[in-house]
N, C-alpha and C. Protein backbone atom coordinates (compact mmCIF):
# COMPACT_ATOMS: atom_id res chain seq x y z
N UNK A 1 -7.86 13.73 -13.42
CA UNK A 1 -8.21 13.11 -14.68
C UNK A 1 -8.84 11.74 -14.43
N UNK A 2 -9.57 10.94 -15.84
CA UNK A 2 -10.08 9.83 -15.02
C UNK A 2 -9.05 9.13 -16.18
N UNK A 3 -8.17 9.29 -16.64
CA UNK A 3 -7.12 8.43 -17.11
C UNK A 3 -6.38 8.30 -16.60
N UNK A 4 -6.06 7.17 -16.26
CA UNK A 4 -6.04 6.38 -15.36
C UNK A 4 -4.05 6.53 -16.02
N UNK A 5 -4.01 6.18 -17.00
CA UNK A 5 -2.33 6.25 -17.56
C UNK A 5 -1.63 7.14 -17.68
N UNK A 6 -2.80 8.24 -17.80
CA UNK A 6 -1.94 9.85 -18.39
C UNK A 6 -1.65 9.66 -16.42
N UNK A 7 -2.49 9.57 -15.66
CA UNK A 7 -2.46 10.28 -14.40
C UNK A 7 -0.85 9.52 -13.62
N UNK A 8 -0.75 8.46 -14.41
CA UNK A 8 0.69 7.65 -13.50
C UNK A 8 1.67 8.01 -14.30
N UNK A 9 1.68 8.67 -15.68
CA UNK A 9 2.63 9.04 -16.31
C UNK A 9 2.95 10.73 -16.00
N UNK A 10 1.93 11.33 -15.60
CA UNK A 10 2.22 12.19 -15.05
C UNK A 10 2.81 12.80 -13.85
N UNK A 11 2.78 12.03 -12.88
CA UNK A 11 3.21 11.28 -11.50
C UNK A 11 4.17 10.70 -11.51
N UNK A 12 4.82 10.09 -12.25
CA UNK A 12 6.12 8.96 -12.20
C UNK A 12 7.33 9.91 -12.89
N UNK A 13 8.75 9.80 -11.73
CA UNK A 13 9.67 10.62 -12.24
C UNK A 13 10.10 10.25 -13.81
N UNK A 14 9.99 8.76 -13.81
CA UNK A 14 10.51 8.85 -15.25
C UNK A 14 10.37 9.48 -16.22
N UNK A 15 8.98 10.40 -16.38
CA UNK A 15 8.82 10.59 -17.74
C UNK A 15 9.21 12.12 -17.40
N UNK A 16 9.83 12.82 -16.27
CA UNK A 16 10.20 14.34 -15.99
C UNK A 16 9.29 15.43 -16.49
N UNK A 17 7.91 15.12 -16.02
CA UNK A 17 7.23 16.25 -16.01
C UNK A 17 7.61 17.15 -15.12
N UNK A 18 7.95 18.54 -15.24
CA UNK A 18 8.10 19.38 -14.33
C UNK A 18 6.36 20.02 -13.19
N UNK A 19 7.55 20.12 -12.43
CA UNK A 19 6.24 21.07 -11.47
C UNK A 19 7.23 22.46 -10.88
N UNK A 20 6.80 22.99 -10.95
CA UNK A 20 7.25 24.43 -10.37
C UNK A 20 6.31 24.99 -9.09
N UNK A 21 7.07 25.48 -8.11
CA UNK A 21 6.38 25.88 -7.38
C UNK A 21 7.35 27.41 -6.47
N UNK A 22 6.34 28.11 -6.23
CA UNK A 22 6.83 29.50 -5.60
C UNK A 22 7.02 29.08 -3.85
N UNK A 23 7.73 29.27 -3.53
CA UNK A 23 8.34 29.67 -2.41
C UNK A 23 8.48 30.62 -1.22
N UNK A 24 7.96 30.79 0.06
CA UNK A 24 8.69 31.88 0.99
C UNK A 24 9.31 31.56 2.16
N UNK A 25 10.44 31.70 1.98
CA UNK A 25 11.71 31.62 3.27
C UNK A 25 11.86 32.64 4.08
N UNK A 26 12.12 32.24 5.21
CA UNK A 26 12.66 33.04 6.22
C UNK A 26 14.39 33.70 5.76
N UNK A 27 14.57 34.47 5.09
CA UNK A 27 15.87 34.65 4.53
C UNK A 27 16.78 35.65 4.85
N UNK A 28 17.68 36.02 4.16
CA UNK A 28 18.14 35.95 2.77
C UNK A 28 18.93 34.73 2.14
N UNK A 29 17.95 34.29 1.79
CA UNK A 29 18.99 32.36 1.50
C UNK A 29 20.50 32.55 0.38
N UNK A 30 21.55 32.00 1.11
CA UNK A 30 22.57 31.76 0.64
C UNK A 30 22.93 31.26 -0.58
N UNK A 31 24.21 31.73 -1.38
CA UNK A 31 24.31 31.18 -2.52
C UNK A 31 24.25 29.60 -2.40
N UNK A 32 25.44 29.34 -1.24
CA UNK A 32 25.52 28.30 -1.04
C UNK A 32 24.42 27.26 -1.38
N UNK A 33 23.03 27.40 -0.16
CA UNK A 33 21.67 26.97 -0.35
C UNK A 33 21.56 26.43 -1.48
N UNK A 34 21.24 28.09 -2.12
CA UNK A 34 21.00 27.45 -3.66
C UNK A 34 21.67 26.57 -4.48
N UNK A 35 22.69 26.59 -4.56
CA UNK A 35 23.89 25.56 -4.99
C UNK A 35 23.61 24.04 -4.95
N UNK A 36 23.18 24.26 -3.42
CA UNK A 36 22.84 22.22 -3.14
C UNK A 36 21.46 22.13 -3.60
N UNK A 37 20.75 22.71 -3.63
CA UNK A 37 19.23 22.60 -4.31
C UNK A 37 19.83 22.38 -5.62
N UNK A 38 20.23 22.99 -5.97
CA UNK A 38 20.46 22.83 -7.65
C UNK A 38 21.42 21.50 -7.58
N UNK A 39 22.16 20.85 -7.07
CA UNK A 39 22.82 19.86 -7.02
C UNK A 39 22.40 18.61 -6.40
N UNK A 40 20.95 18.97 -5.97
CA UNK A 40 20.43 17.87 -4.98
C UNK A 40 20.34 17.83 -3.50
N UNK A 41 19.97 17.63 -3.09
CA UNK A 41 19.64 17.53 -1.18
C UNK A 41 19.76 16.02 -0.85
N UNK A 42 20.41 15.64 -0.04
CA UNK A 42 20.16 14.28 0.67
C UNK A 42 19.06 14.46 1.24
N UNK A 43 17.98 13.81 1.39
CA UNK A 43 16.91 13.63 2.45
C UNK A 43 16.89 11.87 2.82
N UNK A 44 16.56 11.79 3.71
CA UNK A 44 16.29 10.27 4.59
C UNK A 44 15.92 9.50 3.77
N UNK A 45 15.39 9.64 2.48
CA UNK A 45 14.70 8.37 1.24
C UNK A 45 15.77 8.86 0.00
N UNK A 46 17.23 9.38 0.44
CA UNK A 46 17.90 9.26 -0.91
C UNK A 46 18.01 11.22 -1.41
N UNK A 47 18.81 11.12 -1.86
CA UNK A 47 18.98 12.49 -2.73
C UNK A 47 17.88 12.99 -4.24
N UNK A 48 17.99 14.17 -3.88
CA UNK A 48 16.63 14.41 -4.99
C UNK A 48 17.88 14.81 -6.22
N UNK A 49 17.16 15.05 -7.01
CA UNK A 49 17.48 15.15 -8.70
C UNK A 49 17.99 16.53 -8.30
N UNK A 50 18.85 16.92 -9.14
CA UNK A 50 18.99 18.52 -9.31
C UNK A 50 17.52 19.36 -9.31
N UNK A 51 17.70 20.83 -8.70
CA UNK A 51 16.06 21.56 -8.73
C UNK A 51 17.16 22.86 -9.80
N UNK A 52 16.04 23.22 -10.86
CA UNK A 52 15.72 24.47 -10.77
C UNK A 52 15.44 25.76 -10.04
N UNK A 53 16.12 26.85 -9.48
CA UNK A 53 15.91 27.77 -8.53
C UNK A 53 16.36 29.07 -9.12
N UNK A 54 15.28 29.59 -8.74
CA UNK A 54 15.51 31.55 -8.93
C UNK A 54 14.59 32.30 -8.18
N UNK A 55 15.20 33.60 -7.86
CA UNK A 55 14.90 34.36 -6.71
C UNK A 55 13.90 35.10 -7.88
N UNK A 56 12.99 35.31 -6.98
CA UNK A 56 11.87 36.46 -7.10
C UNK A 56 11.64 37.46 -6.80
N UNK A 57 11.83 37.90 -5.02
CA UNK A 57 12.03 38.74 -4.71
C UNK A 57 12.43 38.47 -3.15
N UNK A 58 12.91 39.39 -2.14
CA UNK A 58 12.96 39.50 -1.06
C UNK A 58 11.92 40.47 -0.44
N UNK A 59 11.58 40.33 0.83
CA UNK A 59 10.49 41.11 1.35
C UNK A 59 11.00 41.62 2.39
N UNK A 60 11.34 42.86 2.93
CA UNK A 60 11.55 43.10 4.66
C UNK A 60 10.25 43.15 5.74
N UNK A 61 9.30 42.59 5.18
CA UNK A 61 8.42 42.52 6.38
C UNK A 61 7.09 41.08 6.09
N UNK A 62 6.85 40.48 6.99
CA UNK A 62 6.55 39.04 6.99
C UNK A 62 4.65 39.42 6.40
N UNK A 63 4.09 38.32 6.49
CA UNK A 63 2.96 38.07 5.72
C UNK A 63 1.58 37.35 7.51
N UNK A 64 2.68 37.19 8.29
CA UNK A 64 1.34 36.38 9.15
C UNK A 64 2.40 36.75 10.53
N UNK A 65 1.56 36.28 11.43
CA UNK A 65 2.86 36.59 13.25
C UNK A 65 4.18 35.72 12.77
N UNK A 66 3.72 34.13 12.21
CA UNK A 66 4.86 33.51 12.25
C UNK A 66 6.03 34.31 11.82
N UNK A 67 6.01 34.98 10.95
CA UNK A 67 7.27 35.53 10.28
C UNK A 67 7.42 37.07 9.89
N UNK A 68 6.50 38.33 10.85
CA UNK A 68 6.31 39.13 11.51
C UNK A 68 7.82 39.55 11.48
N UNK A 69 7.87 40.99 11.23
CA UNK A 69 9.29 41.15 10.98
C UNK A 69 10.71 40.36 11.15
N UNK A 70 10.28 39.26 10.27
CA UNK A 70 11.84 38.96 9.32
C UNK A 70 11.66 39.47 8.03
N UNK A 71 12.68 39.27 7.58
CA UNK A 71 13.26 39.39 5.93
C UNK A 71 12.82 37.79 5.21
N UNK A 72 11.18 38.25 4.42
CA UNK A 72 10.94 36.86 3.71
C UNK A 72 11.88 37.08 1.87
N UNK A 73 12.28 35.74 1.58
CA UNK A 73 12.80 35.74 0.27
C UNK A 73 11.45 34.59 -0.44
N UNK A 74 11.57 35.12 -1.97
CA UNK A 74 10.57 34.57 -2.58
C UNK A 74 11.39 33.79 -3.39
N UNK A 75 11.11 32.75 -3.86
CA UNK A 75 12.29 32.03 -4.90
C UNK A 75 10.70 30.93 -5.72
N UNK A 76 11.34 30.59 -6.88
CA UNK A 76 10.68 29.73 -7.28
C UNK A 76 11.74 28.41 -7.63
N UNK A 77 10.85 27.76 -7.77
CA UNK A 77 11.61 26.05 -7.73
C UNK A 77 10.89 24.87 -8.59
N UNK A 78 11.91 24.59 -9.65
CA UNK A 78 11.35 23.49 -10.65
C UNK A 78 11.83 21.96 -10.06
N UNK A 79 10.91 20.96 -10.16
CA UNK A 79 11.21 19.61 -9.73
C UNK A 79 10.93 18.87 -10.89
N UNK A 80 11.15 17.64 -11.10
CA UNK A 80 10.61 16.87 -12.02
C UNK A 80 10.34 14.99 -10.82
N UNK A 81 10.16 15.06 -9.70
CA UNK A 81 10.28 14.05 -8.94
C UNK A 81 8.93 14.46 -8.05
N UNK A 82 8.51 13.86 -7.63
CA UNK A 82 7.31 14.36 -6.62
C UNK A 82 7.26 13.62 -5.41
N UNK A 83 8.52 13.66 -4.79
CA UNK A 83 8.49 12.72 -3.44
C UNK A 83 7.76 13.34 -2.20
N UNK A 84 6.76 12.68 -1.57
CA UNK A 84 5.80 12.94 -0.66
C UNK A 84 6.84 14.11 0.21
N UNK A 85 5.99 16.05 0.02
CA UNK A 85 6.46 17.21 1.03
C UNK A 85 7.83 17.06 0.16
N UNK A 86 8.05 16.78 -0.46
CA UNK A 86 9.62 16.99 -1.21
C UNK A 86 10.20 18.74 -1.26
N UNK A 87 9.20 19.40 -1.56
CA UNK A 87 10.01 20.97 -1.37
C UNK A 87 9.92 21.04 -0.27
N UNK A 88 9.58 21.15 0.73
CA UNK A 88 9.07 21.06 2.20
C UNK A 88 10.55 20.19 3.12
N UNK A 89 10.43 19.74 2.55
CA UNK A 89 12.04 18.85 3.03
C UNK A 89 13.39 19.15 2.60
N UNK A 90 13.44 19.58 1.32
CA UNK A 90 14.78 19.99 1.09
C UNK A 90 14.84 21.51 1.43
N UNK A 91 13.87 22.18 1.95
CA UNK A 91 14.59 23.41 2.28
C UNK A 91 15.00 23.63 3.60
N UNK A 92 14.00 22.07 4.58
CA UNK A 92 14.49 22.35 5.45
C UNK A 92 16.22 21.16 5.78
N UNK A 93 16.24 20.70 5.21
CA UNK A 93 17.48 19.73 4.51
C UNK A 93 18.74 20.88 4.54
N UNK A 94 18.58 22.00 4.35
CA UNK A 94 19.48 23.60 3.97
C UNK A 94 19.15 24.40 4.61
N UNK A 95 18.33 24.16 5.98
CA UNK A 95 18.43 25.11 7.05
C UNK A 95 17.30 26.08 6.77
N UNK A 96 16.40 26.16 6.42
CA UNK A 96 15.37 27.46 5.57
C UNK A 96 13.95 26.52 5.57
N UNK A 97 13.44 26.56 6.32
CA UNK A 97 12.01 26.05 6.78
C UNK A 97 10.99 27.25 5.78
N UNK A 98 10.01 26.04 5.27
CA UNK A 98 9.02 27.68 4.54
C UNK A 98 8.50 28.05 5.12
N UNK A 99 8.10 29.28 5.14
CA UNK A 99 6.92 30.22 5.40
C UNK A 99 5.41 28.96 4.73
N UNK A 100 5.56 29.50 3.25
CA UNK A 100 4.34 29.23 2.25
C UNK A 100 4.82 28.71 0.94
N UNK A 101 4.00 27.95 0.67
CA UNK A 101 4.33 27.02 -0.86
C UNK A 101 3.25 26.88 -1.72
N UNK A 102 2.85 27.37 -2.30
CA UNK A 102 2.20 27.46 -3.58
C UNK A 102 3.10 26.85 -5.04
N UNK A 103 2.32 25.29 -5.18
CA UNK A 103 2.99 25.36 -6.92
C UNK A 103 1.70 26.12 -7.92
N UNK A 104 2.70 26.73 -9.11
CA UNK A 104 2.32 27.23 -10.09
C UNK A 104 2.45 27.10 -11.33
N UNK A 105 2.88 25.87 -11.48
CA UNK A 105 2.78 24.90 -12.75
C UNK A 105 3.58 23.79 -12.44
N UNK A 106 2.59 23.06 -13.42
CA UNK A 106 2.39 21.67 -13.68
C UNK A 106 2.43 21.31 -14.88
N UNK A 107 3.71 20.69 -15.59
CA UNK A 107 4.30 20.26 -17.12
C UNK A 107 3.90 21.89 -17.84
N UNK A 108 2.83 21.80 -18.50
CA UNK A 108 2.24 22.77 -19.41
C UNK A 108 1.15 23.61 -18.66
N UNK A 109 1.07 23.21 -18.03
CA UNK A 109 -0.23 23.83 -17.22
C UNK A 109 0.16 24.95 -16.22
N UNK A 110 -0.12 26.37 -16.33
CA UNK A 110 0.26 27.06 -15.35
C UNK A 110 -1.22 27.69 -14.70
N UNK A 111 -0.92 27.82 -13.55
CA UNK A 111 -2.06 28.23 -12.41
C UNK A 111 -2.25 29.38 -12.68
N UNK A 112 -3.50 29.49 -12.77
CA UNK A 112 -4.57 30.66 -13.53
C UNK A 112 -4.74 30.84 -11.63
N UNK A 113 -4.37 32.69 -11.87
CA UNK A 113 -4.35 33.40 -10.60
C UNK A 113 -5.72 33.52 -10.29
N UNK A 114 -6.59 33.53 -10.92
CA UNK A 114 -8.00 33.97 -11.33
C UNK A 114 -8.67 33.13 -10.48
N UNK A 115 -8.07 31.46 -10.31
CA UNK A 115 -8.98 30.23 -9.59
C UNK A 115 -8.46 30.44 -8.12
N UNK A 116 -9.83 30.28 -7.54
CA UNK A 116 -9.65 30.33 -5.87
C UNK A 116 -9.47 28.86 -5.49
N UNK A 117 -8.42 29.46 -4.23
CA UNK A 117 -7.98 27.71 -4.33
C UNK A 117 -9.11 26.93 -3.53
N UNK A 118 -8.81 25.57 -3.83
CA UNK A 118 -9.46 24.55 -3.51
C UNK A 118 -10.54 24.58 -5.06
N UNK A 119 -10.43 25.50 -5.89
CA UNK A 119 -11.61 25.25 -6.96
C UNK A 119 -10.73 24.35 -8.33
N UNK A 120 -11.16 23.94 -9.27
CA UNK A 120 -10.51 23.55 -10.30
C UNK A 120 -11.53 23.99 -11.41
N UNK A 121 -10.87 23.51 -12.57
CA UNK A 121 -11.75 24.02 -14.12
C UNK A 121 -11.20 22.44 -14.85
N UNK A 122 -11.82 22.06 -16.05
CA UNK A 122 -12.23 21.40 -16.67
C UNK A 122 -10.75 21.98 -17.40
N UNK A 123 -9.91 20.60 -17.79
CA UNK A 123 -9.18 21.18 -18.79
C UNK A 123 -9.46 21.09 -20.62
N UNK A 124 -8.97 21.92 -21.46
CA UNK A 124 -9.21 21.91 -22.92
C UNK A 124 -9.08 20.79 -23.05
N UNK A 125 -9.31 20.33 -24.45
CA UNK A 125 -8.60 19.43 -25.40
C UNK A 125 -7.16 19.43 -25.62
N UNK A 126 -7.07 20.96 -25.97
CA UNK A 126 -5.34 21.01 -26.45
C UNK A 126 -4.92 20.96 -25.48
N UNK A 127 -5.06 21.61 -23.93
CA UNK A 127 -4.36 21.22 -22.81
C UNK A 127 -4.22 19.78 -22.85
N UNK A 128 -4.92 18.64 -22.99
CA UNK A 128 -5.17 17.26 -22.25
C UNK A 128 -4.10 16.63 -23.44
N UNK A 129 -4.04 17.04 -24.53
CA UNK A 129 -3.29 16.94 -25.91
C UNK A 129 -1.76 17.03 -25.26
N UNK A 130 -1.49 18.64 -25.10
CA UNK A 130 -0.21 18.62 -24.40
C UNK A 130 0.17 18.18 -23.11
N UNK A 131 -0.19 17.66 -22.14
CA UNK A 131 0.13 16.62 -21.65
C UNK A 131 0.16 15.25 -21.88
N UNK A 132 -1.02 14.61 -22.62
CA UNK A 132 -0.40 13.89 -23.08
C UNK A 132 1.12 13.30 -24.21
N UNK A 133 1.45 14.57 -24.58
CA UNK A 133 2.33 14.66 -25.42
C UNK A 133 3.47 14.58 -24.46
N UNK A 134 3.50 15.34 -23.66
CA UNK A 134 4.56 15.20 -22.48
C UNK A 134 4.99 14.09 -22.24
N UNK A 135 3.91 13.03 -21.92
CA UNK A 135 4.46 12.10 -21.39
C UNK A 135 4.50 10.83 -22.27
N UNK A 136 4.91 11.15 -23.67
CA UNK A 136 4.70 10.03 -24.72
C UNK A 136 3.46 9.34 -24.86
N UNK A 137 2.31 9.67 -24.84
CA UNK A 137 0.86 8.75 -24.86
C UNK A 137 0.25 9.37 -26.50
């Protein structure tokens, strides 16, 4: 965006815009796991906020050599904090290094399967509306 306010209000934990993002683990990840995700992770700059987490699916056979017959689990994961690799760290914080991380929404905005990545689109009015609404502007 070239607003300059929506873009730090969108960015700054205070105002708890969510981001969601999909997940693949080397698994079958533990209740446990999930438990401290949902309760927070210590990482080296402090404990994160509670996450959102739910399983998607499990896979018995991997996607690339790295992970070439294991058992991948798919989970998705809501944040409202955006600390620099933050999913990237708390999973490995719980023993479960990712495979792959794709987020798939952002506050109101969900990722149109349709866009190849690295491309973007121009957002609506009413999109730019509901984010700004999000974040009190």
């Amino acid at each position: 965006t070239n607003d300059g306010e929506l873009a730090h209000r969108l960015m700054h934990p205070t105002y708890g815009v969510e981001k969601t993002y999909r997940v693949w683990v080397q698994g079958p990840v533990g209740i446990k796991a999930l438990e401290s995700l949902r309760q927070g992770v210590f990482l080296e700059d402090g404990s994160t906020a509670p996450a959102k987490v739910s399983r998607v699916s499990g896979a018995a056979m991997g996607t690339n050599s790295q992970s070439q017959g294991h058992h991948l689990e798919v989970l998705e994961v809501t944040i409202h904090e955006g600390r620099n690799r933050q999913i990237r760290r708390m999973f490995a914080a719980i023993g479960y290094p990712l495979v792959k991380l794709e987020r798939i929404r952002f506050g109101s905005l969900t990722l149109e399967p349709s866009l190849a990545k690295g491309n973007y689109r121009a957002l609506t009015s009413e999109e730019v509306g509901e984010l700004r609404s999000q974040v009190r502007l």
